[in-house]
PDB file of N, CA and C in Angstrom:
ATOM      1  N   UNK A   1       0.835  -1.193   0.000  1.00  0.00           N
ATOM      2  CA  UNK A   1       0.000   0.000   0.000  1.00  0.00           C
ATOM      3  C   UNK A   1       0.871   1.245   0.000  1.00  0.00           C
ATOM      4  N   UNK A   2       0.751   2.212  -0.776  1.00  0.00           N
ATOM      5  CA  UNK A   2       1.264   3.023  -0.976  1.00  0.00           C
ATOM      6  C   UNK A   2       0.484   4.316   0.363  1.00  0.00           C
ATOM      7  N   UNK A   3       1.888   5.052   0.856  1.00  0.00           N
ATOM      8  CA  UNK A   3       0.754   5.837   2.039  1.00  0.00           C
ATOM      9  C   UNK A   3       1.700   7.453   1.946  1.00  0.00           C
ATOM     10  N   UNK A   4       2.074   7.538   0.885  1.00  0.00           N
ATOM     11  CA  UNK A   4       3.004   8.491   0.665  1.00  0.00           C
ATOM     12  C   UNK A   4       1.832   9.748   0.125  1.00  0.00           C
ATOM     13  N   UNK A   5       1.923  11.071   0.658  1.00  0.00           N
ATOM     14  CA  UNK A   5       1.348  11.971   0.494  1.00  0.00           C
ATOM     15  C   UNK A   5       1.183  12.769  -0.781  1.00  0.00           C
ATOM     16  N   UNK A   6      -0.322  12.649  -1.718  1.00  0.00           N
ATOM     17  CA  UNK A   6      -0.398  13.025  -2.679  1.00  0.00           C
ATOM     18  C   UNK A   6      -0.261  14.436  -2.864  1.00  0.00           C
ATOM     19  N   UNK A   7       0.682  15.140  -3.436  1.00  0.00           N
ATOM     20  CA  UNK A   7       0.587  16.394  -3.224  1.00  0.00           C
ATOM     21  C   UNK A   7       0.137  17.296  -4.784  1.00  0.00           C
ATOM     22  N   UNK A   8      -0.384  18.085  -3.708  1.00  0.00           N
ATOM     23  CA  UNK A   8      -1.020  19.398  -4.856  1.00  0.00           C
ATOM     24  C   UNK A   8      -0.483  20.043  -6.195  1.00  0.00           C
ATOM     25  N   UNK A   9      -0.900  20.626  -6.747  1.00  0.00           N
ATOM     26  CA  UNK A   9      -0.002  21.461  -7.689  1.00  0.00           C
ATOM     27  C   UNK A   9       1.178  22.073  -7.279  1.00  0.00           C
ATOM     28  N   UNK A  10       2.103  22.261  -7.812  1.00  0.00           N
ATOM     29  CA  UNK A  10       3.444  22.716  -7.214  1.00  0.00           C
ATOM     30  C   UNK A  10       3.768  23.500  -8.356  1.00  0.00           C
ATOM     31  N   UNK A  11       4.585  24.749  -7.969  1.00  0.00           N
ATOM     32  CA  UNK A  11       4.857  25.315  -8.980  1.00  0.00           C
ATOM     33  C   UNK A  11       6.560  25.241  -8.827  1.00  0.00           C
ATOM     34  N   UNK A  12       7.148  25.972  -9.721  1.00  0.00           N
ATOM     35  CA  UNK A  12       8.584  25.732  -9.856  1.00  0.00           C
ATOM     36  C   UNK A  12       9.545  25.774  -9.006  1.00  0.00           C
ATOM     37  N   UNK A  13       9.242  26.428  -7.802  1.00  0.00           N
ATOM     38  CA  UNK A  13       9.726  26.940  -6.826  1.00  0.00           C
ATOM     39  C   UNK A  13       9.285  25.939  -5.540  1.00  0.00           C
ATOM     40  N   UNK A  14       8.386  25.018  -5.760  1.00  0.00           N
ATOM     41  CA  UNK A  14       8.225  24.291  -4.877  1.00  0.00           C
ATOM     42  C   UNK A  14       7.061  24.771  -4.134  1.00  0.00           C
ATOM     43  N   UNK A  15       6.078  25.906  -4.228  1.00  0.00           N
ATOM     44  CA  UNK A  15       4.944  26.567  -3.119  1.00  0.00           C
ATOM     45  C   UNK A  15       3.541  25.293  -4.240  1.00  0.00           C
ATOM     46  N   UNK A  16       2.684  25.648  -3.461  1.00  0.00           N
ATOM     47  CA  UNK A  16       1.335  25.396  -3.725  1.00  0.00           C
ATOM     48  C   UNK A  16       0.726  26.150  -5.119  1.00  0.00           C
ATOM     49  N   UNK A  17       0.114  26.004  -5.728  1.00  0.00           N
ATOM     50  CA  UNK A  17      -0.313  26.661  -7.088  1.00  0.00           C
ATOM     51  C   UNK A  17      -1.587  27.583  -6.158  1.00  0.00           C
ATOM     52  N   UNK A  18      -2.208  26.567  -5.456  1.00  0.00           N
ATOM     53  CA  UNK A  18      -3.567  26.579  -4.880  1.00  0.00           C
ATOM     54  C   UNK A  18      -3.622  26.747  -3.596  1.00  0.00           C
ATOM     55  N   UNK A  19      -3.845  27.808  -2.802  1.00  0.00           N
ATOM     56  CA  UNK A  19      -3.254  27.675  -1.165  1.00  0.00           C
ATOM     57  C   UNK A  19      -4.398  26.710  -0.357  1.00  0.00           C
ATOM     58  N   UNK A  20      -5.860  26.785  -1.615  1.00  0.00           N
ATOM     59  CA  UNK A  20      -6.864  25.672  -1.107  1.00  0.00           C
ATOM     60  C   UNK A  20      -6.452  24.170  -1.022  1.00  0.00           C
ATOM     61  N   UNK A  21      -5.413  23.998  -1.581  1.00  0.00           N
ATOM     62  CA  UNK A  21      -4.531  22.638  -1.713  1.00  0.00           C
ATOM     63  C   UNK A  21      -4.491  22.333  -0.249  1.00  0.00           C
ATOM     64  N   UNK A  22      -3.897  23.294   0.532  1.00  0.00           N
ATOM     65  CA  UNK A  22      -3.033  23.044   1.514  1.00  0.00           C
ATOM     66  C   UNK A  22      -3.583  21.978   2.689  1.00  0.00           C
ATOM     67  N   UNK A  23      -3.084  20.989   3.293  1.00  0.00           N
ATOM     68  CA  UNK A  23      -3.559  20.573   4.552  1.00  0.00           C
ATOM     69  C   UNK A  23      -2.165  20.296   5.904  1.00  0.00           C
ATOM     70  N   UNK A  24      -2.611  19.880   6.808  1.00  0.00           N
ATOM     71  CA  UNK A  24      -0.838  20.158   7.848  1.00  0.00           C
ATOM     72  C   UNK A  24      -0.689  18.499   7.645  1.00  0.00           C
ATOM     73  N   UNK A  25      -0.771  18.112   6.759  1.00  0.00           N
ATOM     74  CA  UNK A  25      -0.268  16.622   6.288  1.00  0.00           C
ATOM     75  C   UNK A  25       1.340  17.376   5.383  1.00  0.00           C
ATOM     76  N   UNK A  26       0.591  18.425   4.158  1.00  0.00           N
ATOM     77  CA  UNK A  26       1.112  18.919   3.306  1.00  0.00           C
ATOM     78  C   UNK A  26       2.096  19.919   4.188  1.00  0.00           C
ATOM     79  N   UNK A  27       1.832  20.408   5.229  1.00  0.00           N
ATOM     80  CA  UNK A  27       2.997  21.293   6.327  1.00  0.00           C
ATOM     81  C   UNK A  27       3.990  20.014   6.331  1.00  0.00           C
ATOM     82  N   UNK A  28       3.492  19.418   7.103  1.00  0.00           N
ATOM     83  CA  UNK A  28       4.651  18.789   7.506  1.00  0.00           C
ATOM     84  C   UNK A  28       5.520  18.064   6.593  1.00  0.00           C
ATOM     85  N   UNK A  29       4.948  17.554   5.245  1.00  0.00           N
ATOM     86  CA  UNK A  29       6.416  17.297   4.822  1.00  0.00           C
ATOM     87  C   UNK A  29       6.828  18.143   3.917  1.00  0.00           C
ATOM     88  N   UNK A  30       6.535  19.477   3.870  1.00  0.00           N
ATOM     89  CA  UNK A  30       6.924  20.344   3.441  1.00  0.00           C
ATOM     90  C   UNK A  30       7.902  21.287   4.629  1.00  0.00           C
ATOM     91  N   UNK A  31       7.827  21.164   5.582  1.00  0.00           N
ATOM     92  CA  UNK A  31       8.865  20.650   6.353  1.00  0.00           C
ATOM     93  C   UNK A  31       9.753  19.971   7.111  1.00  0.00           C
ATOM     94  N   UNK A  32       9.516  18.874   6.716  1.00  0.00           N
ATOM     95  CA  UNK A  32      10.690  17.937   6.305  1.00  0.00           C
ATOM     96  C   UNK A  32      11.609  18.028   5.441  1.00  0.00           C
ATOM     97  N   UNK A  33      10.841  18.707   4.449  1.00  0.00           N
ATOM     98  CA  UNK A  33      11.750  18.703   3.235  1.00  0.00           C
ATOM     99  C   UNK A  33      12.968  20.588   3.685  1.00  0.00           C
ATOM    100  N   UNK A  34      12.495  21.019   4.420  1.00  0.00           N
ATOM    101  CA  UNK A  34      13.203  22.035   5.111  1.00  0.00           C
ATOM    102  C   UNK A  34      13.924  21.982   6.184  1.00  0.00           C
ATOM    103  N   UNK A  35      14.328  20.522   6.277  1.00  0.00           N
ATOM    104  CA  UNK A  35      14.694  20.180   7.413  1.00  0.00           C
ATOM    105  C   UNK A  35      14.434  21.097   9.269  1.00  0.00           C
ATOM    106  N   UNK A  36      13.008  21.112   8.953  1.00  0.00           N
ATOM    107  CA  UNK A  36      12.173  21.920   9.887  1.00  0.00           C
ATOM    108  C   UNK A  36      11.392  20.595  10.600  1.00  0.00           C
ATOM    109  N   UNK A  37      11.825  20.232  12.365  1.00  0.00           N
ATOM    110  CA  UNK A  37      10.941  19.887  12.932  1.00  0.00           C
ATOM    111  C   UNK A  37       9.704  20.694  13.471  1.00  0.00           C
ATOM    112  N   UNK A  38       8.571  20.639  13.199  1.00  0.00           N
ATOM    113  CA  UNK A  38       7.624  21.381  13.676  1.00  0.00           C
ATOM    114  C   UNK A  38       7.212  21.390  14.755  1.00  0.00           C
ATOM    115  N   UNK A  39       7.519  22.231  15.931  1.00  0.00           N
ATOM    116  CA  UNK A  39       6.731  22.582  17.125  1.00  0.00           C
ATOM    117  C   UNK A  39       5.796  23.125  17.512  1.00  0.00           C
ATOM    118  N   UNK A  40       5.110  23.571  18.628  1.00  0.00           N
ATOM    119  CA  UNK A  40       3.850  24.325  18.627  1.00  0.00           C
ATOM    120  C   UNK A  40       3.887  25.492  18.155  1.00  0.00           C
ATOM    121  N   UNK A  41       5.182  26.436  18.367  1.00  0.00           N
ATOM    122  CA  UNK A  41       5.674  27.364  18.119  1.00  0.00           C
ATOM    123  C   UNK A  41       5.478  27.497  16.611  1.00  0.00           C
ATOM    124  N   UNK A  42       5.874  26.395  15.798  1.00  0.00           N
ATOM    125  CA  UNK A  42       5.738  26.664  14.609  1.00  0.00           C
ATOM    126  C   UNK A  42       4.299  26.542  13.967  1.00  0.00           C
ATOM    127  N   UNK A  43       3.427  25.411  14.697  1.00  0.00           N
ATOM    128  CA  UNK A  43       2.376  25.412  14.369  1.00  0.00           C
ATOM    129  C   UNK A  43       1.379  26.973  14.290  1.00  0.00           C
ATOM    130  N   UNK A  44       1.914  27.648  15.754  1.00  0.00           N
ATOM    131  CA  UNK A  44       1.338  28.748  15.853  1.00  0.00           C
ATOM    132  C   UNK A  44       1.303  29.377  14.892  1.00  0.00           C
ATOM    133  N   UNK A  45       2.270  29.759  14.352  1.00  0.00           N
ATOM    134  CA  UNK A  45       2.622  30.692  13.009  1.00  0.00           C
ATOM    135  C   UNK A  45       1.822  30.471  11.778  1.00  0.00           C
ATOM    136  N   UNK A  46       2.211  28.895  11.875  1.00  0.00           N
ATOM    137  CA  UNK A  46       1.477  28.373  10.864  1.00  0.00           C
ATOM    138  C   UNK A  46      -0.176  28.584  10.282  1.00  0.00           C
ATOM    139  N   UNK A  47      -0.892  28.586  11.610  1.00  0.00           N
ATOM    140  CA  UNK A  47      -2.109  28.817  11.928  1.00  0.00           C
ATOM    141  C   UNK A  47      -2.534  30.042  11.479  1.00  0.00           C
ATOM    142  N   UNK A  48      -1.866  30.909  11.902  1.00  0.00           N
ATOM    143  CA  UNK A  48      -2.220  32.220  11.789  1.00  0.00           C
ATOM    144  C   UNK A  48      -1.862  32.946  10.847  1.00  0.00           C
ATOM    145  N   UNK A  49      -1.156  32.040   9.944  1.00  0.00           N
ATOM    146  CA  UNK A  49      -1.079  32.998   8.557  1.00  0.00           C
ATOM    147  C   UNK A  49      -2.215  31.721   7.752  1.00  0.00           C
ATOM    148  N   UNK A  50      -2.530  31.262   8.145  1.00  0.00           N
ATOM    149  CA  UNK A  50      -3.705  30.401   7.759  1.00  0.00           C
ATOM    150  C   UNK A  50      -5.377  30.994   7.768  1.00  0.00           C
ATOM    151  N   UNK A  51      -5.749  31.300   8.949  1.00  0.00           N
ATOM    152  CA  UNK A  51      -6.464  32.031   9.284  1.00  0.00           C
ATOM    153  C   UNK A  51      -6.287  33.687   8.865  1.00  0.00           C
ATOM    154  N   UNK A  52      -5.610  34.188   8.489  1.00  0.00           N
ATOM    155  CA  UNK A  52      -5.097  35.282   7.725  1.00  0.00           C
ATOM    156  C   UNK A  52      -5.416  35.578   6.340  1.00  0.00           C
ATOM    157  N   UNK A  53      -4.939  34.219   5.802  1.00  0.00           N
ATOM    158  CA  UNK A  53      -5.340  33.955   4.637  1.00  0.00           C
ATOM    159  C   UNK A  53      -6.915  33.720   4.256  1.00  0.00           C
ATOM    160  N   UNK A  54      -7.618  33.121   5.181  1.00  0.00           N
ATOM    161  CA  UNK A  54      -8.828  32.642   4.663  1.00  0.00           C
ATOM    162  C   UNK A  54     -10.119  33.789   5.237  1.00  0.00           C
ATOM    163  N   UNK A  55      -9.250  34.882   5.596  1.00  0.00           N
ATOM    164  CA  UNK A  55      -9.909  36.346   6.072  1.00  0.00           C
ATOM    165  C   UNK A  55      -9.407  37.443   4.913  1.00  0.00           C
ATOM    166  N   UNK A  56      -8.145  37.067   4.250  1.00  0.00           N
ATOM    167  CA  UNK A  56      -8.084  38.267   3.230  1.00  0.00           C
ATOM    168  C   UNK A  56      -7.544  38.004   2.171  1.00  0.00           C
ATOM    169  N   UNK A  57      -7.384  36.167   1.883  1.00  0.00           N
ATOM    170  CA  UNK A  57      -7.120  35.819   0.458  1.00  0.00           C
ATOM    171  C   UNK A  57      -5.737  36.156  -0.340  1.00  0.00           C
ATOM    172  N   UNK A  58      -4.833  36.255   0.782  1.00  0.00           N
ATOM    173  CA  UNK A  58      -3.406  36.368   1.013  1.00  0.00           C
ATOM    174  C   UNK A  58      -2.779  36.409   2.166  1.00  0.00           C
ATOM    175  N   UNK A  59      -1.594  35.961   1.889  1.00  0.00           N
ATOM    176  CA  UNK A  59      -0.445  35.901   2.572  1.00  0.00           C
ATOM    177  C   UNK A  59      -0.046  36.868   3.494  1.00  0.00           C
ATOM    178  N   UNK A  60       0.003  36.821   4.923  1.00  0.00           N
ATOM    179  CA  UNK A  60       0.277  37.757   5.523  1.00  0.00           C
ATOM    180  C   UNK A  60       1.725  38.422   5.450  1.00  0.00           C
ATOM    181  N   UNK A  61       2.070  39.457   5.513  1.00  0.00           N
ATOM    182  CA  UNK A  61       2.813  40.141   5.209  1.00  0.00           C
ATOM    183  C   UNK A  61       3.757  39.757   7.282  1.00  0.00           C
ATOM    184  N   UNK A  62       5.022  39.465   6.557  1.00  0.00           N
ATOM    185  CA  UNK A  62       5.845  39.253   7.853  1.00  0.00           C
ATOM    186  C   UNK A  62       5.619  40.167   9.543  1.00  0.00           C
ATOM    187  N   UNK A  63       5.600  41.290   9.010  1.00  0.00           N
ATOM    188  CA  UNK A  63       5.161  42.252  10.129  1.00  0.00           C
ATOM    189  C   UNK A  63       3.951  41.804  10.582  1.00  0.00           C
ATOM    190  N   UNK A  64       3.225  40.980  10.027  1.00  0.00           N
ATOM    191  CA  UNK A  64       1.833  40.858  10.584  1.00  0.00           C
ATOM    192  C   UNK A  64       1.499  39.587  11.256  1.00  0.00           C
ATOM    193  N   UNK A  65       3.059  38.785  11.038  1.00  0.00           N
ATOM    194  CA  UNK A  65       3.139  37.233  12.141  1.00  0.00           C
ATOM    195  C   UNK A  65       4.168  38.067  12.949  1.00  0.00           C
ATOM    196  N   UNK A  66       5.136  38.830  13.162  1.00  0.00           N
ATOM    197  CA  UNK A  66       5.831  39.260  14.106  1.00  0.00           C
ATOM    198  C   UNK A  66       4.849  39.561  15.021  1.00  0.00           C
ATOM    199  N   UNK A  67       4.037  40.477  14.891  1.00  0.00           N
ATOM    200  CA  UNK A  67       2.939  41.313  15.674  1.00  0.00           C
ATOM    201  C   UNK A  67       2.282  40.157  16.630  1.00  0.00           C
ATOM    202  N   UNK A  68       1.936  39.375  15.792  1.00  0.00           N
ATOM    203  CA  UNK A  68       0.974  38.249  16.552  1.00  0.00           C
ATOM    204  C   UNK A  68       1.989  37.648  17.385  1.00  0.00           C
ATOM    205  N   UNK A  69       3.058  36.958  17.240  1.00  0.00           N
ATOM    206  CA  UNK A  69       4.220  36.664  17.945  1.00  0.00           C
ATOM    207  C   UNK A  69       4.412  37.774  19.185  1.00  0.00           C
ATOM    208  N   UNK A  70       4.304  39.001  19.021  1.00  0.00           N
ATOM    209  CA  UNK A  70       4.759  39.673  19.725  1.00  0.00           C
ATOM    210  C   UNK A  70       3.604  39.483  21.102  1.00  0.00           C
ATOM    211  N   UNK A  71       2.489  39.184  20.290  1.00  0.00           N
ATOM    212  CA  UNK A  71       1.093  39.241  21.519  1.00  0.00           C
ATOM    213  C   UNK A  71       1.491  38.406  22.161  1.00  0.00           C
ATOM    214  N   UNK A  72       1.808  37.548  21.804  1.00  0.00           N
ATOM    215  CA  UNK A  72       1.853  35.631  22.618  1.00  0.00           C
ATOM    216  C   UNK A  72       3.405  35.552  23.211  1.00  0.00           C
ATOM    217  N   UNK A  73       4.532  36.180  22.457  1.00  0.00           N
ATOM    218  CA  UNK A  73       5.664  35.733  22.963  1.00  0.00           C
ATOM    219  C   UNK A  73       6.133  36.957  24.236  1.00  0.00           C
ATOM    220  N   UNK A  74       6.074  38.243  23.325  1.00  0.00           N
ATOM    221  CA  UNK A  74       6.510  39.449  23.984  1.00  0.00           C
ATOM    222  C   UNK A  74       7.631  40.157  22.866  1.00  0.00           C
ATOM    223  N   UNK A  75       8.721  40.605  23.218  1.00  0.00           N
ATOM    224  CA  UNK A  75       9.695  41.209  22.441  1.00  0.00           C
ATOM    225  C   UNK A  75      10.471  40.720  21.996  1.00  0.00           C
ATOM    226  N   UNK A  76      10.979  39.407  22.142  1.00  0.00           N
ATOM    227  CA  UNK A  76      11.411  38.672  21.414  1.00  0.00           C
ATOM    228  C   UNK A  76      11.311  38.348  19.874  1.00  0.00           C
ATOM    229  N   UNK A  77       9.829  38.547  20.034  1.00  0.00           N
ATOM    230  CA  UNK A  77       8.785  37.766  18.591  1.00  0.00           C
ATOM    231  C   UNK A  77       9.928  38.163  17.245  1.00  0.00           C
ATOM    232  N   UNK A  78      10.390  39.235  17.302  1.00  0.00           N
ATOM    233  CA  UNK A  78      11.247  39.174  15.693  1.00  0.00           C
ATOM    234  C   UNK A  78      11.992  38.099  15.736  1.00  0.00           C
ATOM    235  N   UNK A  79      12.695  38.188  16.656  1.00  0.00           N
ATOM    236  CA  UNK A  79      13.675  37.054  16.396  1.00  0.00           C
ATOM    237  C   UNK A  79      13.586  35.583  16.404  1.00  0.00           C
ATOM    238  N   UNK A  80      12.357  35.449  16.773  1.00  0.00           N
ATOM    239  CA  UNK A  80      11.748  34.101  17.369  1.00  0.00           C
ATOM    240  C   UNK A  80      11.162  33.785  15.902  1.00  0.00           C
ATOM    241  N   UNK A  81      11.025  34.745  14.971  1.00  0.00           N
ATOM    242  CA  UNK A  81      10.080  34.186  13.505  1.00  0.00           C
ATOM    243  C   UNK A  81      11.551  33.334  12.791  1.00  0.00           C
ATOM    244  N   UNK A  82      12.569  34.399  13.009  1.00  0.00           N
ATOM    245  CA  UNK A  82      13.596  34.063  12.258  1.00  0.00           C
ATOM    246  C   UNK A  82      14.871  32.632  13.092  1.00  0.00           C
ATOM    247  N   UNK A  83      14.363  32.001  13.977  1.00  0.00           N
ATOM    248  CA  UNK A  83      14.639  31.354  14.915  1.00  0.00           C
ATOM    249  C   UNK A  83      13.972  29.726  14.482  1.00  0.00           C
ATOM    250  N   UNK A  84      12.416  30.323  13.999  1.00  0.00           N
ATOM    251  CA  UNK A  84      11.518  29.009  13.449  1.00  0.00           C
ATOM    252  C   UNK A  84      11.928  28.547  12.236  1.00  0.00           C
ATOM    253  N   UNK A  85      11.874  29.922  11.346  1.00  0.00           N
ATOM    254  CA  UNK A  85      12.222  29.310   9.447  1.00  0.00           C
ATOM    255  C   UNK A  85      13.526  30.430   9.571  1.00  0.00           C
ATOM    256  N   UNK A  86      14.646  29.818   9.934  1.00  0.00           N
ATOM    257  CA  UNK A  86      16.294  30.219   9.541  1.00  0.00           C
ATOM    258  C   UNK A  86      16.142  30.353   8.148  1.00  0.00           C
ATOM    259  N   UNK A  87      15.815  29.938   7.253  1.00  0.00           N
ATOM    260  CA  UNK A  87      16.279  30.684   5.324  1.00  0.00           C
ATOM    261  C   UNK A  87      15.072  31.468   5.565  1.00  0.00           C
ATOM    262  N   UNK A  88      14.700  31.838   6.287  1.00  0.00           N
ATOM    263  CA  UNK A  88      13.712  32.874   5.686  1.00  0.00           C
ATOM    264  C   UNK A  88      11.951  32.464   5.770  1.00  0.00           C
ATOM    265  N   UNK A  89      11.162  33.722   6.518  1.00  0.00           N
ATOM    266  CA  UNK A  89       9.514  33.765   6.231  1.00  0.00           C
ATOM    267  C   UNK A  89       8.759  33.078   5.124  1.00  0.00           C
ATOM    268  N   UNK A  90       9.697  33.756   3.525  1.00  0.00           N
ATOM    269  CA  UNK A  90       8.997  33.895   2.745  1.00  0.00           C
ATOM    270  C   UNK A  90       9.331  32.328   2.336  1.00  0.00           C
ATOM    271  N   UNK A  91      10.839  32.151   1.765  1.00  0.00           N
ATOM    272  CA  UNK A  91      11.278  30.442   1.837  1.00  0.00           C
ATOM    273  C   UNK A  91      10.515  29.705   2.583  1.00  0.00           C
ATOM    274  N   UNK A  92      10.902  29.536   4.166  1.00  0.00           N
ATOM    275  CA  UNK A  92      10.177  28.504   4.273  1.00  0.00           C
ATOM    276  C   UNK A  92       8.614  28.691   5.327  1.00  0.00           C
ATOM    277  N   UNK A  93       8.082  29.708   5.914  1.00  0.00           N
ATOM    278  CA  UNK A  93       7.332  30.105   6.465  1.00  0.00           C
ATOM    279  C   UNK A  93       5.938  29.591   5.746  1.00  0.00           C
ATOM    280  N   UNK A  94       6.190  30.048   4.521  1.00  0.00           N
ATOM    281  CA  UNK A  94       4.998  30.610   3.472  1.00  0.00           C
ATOM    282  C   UNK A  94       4.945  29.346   2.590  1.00  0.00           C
ATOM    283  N   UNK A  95       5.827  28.995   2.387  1.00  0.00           N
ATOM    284  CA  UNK A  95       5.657  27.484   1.992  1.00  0.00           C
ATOM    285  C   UNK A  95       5.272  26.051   2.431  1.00  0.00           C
ATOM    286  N   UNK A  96       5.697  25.861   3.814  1.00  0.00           N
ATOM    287  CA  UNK A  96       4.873  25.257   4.776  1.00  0.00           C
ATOM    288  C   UNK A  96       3.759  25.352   5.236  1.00  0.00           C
ATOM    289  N   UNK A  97       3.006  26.682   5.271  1.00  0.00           N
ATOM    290  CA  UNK A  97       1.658  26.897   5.634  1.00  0.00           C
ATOM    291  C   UNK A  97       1.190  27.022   4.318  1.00  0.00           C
ATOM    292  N   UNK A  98       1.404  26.745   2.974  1.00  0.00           N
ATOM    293  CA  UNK A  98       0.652  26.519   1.701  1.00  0.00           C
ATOM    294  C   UNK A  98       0.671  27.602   1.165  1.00  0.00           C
ATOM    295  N   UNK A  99       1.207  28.612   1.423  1.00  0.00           N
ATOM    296  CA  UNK A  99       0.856  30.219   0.610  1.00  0.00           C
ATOM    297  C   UNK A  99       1.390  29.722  -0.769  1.00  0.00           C
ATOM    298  N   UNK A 100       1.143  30.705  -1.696  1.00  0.00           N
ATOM    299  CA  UNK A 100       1.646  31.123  -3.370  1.00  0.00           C
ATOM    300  C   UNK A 100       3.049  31.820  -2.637  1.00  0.00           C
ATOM    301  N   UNK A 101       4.083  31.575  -3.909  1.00  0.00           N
ATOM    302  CA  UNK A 101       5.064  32.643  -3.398  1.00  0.00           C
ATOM    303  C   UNK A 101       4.702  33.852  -3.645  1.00  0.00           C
ATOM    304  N   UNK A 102       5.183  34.571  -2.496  1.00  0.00           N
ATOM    305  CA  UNK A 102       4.936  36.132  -2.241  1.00  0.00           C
ATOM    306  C   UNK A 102       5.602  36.751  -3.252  1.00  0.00           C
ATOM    307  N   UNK A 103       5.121  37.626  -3.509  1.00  0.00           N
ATOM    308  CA  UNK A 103       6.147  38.798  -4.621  1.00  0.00           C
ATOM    309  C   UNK A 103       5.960  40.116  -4.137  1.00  0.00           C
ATOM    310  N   UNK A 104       7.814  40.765  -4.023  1.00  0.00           N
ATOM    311  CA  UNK A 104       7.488  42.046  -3.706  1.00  0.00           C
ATOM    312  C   UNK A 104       7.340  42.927  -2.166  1.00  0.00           C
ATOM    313  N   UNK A 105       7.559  42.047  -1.589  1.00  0.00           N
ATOM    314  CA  UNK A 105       6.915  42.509  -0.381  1.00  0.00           C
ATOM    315  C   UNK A 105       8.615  42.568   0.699  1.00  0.00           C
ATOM    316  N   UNK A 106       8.710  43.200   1.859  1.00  0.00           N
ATOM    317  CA  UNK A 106       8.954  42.954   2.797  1.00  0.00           C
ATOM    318  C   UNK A 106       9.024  42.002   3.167  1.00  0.00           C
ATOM    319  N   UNK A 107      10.360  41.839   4.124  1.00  0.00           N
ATOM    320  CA  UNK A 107      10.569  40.262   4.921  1.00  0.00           C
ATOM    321  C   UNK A 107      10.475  40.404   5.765  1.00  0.00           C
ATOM    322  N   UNK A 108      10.104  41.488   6.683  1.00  0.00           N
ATOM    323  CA  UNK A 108      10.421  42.174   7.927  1.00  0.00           C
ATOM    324  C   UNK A 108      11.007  43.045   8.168  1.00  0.00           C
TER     325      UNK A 108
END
């Protein structure tokens, strides 16, 4: 039996075509493949650019998971984003929680 995870459209870069694709089957070995163990910490993030998304039909803009970080962690929260996904929000943040790649924007 095959139990290997069917995955979504992918575009060249490796993100989701479809962020409706996404499920945390598709997180997680999409970080795996980032050599990212996922913690709650990361789940958090995860969540909330999830819920972000399905309130404004994009990708939250980095300042806007720092912020939330900042509610829950305190002052730390910048460094704590860049602590979870080391290459980067947009690399691996946004790709693990199913976003399209971002274009254009701020990393923080």
């Amino acid at each position: 039996m095959d139990t290997r995870l069917q995955l979504p459209e992918i575009d060249g870069e490796g993100y989701v075509v479809d962020p409706l694709d996404w499920s945390e089957e598709l997180a997680e070995e999409f970080a795996r493949r980032e050599n990212i163990q996922l913690s709650e910490d990361h789940w958090d993030v995860v969540r909330f650019m999830r819920d972000y998304f399905e309130e404004h039909q994009v990708a939250p803009d980095a300042r806007y998971v720092i912020k939330h970080l900042t509610q829950r962690l305190g002052s730390e929260s910048r460094n704590k984003l860049f602590e979870l996904f080391p290459y980067g929000y947009v690399q691996q943040a946004c790709k693990i929680a199913g976003m399209k790649r971002p274009r254009g924007w701020s990393t923080g």
